[in-house]
Each structure stands twice: as C-alpha cells, then as structure tokens.
N, C-alpha and C. Protein backbone atom coordinates (compact mmCIF):
# COMPACT_ATOMS: atom_id res chain seq x y z
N UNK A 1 -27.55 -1.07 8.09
CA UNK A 1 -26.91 -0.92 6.80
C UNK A 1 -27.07 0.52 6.35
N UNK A 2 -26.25 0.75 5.87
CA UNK A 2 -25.58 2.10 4.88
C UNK A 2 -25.77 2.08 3.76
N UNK A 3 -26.38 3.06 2.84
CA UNK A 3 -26.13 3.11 1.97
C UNK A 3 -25.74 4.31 1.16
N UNK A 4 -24.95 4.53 -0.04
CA UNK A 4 -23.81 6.04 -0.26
C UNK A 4 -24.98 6.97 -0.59
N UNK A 5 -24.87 8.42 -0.48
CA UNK A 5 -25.72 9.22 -0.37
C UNK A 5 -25.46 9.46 -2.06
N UNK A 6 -24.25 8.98 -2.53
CA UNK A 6 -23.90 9.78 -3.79
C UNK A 6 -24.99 9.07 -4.94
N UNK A 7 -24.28 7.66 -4.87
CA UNK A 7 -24.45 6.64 -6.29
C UNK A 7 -25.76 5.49 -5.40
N UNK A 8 -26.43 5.07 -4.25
CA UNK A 8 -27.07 4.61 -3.63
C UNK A 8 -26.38 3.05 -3.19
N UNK A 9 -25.28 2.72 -3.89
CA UNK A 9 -24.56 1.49 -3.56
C UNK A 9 -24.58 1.25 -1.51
N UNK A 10 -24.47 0.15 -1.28
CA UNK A 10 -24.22 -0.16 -0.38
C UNK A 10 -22.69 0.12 0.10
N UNK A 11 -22.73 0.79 1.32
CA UNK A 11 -21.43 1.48 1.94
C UNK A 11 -20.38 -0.03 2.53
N UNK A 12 -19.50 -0.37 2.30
CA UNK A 12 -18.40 -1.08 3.30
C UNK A 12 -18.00 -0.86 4.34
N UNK A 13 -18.20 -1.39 5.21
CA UNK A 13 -17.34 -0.79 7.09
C UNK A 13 -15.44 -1.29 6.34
N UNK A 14 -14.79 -0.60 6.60
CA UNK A 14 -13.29 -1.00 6.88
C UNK A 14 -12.85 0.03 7.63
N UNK A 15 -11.14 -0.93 8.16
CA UNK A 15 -11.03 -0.54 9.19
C UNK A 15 -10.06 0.30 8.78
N UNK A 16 -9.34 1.99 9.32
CA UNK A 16 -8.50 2.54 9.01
C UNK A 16 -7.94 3.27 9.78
N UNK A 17 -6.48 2.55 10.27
CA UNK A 17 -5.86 3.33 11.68
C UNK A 17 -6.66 3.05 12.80
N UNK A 18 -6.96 3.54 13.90
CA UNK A 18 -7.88 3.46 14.66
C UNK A 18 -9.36 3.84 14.52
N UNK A 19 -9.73 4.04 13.58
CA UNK A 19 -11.32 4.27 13.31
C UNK A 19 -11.49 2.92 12.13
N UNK A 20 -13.28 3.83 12.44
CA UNK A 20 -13.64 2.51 10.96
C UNK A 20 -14.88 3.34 10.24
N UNK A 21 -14.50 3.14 9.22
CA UNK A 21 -15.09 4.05 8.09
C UNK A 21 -16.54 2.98 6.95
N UNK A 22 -17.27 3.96 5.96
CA UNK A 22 -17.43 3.36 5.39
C UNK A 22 -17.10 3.83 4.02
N UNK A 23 -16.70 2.49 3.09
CA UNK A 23 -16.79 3.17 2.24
C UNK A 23 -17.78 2.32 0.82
N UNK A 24 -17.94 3.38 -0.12
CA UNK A 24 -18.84 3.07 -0.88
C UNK A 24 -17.95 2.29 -2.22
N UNK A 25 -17.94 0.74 -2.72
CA UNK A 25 -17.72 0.28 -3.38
C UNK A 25 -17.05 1.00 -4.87
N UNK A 26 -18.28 1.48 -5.19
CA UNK A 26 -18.29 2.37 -6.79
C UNK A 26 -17.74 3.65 -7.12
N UNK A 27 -18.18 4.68 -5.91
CA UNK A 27 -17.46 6.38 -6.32
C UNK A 27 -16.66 6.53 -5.22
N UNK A 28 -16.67 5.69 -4.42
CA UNK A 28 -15.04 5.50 -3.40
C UNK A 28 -15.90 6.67 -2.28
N UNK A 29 -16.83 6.79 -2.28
CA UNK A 29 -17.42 7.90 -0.94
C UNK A 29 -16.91 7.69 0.12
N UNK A 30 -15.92 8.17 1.22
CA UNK A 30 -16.27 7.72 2.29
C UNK A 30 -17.11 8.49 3.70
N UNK A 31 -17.57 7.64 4.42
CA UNK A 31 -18.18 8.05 6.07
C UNK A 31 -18.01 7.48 7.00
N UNK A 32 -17.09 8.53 8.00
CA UNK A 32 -16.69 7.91 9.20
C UNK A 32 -17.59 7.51 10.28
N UNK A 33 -17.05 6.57 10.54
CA UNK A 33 -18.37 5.66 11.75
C UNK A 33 -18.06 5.89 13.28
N UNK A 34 -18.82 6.88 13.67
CA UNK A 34 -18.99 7.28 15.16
C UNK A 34 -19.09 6.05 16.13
N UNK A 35 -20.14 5.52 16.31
CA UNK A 35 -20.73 4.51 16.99
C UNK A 35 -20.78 3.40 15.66
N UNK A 36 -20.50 2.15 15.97
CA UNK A 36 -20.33 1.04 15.13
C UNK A 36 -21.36 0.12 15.84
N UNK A 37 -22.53 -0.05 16.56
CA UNK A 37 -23.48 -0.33 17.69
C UNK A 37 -24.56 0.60 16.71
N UNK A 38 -24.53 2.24 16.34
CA UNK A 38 -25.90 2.46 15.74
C UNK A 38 -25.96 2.31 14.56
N UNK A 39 -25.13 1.93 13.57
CA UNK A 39 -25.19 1.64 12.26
C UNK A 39 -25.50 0.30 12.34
N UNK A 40 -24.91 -0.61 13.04
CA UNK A 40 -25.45 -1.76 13.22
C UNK A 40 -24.25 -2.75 11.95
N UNK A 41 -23.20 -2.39 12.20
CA UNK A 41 -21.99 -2.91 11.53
C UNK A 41 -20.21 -3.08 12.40
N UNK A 42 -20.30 -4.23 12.70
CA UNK A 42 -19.52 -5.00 13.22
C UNK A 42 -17.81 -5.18 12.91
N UNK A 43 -16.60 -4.57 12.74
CA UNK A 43 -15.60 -5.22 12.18
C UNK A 43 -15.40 -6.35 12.50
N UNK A 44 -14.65 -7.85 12.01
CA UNK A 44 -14.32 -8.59 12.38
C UNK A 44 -13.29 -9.22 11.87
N UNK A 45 -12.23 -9.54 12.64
CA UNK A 45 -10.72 -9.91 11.96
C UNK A 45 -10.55 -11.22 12.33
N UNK A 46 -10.20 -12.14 11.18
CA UNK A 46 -10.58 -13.76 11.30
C UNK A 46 -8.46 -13.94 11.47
N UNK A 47 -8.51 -14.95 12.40
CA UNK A 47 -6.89 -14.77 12.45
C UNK A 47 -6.58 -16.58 11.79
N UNK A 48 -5.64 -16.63 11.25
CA UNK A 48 -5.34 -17.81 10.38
C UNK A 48 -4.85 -18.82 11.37
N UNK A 49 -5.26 -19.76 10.89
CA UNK A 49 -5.07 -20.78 11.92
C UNK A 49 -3.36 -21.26 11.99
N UNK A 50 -2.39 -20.86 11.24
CA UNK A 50 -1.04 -21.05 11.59
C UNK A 50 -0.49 -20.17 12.60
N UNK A 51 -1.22 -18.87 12.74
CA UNK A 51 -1.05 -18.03 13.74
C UNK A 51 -1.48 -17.80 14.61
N UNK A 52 -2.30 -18.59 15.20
CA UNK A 52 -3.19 -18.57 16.38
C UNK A 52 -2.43 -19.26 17.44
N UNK A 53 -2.32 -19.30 18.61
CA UNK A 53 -1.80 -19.25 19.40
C UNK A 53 -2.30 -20.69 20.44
N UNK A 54 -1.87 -21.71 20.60
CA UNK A 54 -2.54 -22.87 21.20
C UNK A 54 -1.01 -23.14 22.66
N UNK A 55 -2.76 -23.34 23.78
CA UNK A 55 -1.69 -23.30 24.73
C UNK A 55 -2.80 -24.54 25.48
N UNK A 56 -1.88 -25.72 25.85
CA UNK A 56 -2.53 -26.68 26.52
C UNK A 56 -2.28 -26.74 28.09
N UNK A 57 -3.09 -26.81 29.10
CA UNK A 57 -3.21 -26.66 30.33
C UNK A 57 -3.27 -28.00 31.61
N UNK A 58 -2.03 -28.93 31.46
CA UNK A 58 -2.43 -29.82 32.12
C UNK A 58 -2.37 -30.06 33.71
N UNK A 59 -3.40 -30.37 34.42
CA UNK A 59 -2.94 -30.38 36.16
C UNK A 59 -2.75 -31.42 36.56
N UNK A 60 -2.50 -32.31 37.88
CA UNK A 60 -2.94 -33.22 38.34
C UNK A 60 -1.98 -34.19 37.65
N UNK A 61 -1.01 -33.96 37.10
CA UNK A 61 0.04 -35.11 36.48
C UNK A 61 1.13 -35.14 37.49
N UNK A 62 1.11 -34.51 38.63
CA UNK A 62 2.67 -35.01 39.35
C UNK A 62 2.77 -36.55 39.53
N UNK A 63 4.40 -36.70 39.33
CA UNK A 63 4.80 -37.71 39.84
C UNK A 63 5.68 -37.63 40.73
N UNK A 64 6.12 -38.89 41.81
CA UNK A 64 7.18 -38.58 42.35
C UNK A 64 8.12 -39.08 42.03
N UNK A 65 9.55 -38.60 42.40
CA UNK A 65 10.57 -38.64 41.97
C UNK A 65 10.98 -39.90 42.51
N UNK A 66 11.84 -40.88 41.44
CA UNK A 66 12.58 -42.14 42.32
C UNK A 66 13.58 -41.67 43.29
N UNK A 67 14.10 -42.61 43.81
CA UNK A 67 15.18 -42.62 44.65
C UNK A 67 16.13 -41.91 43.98
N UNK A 68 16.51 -42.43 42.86
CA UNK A 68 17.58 -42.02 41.70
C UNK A 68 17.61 -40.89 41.49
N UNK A 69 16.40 -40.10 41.00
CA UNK A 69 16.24 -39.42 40.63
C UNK A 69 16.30 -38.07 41.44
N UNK A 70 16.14 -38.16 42.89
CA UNK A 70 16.45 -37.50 44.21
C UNK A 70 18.25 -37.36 44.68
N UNK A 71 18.51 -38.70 43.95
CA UNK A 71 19.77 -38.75 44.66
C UNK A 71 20.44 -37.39 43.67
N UNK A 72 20.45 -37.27 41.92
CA UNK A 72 20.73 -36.94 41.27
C UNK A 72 20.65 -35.34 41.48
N UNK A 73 19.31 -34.73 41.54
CA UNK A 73 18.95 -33.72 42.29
C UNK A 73 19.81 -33.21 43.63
N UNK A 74 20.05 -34.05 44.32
CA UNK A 74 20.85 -33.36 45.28
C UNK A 74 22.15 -33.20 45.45
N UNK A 75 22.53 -33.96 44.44
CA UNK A 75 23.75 -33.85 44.16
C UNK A 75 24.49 -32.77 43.31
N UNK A 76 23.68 -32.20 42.60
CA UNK A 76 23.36 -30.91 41.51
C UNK A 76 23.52 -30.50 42.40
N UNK A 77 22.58 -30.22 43.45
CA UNK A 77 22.22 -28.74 44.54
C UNK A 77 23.72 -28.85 45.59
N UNK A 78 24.14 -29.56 45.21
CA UNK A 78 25.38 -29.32 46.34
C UNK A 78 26.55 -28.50 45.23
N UNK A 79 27.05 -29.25 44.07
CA UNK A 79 27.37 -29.11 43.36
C UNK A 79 27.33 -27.24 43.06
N UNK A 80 26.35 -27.17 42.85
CA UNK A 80 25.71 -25.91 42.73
C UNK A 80 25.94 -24.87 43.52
N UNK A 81 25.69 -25.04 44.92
CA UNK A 81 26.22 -24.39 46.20
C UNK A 81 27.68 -23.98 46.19
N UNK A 82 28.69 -25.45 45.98
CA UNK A 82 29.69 -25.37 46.54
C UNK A 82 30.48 -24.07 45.11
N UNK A 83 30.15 -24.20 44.29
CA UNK A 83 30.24 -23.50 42.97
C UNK A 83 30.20 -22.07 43.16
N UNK A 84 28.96 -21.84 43.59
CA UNK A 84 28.30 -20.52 44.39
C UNK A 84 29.12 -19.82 45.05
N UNK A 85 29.08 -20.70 46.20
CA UNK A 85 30.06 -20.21 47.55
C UNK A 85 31.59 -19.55 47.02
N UNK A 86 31.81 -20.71 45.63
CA UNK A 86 33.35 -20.20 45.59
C UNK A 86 33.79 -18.60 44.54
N UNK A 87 32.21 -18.79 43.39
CA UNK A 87 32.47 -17.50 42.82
C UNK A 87 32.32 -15.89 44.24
N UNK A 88 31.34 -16.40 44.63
CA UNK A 88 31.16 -15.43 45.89
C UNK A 88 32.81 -15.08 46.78
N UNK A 89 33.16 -16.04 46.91
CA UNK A 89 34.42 -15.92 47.57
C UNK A 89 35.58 -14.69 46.99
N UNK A 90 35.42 -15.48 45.57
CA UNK A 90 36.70 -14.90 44.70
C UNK A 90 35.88 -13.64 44.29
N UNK A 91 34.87 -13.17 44.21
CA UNK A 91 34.57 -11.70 43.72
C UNK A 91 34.60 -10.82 44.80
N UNK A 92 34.40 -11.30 46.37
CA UNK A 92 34.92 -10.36 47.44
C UNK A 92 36.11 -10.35 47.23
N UNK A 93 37.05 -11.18 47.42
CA UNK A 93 38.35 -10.78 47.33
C UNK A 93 38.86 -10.22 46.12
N UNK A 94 38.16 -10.01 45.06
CA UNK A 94 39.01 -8.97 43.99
C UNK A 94 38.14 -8.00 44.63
N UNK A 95 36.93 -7.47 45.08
CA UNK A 95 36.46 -6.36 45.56
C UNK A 95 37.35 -5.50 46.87
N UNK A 96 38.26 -6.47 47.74
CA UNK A 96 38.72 -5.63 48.38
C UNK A 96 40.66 -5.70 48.42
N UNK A 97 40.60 -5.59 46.84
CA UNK A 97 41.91 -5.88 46.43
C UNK A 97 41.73 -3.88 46.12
C-alpha cells in the first residue's frame, strides 16, 4: 500500500491507457506504477456475466447414420457433383470464347 506524499490519504491503483497509476482520492496526486508486484497492488477487471463468453465441449456423442439418412447424403453428393461438373464446364467454355 501507498500512501499520497501530499495529504497522507491512501493512493488508488487505476488503470490508464497502458499503464497503471496511482491516484490519491482527495488532492487528485498522481504516481505512476513501475512494477505493480513491488507496490504490492493488483488491477483487476471483473467481466459481467452477460458478456462472458460460454462455450460447451461435448465428445463421445457420435451416432450413426440410418440407412435413410445415408441414402439422403448421397444423393446431395451426387447432386452436388453433377452441379459442379456443369458450372466447371460452362466457365471453360466462356474462358475460351
């Protein structure tokens, strides 16, 4: 702990830009904090719980796919291909138009 050299109040750590200062409550003193480890004053920023960030991690849930559900799938992937194949087609031939 700190205390102001001016008025003897106890100094505040805040944080300002990339440093962290202290400052003194009452005559507004401030002193910049070199090492925040030898003053023995900590910042700490509490984040609100609507903004915190929740991420759930589940493994080990595969299932396999029905029959149906395979048939459906591959039918997409053809679908898909044959789709493929044909934009591919038509953009060479405007390329060597």
């Amino acid at each position: 702990m700190k205390f102001c050299p001016k008025c003897g109040k106890l100094m505040i750590p805040r944080r300002e830009k990339d440093k962290i200062v202290l400052i003194c409550p009452q005559c507004k003193n401030t002193i910049e904090v070199t090492h925040s480890v030898e003053v023995g004053y900590r910042v700490k920023h509490e984040v609100e719980e609507e903004k915190r960030t929740k991420m759930a991690i589940v493994t080990g849930t595969e299932r396999k796919l029905t029959e149906e559900e395979r048939q459906l799938l591959e039918d997409y992937y053809k679908v898909f291909l044959e789709t493929y194949m044909e934009a591919e087609e038509t953009s060479s031939e405007e390329g060597s138009e």
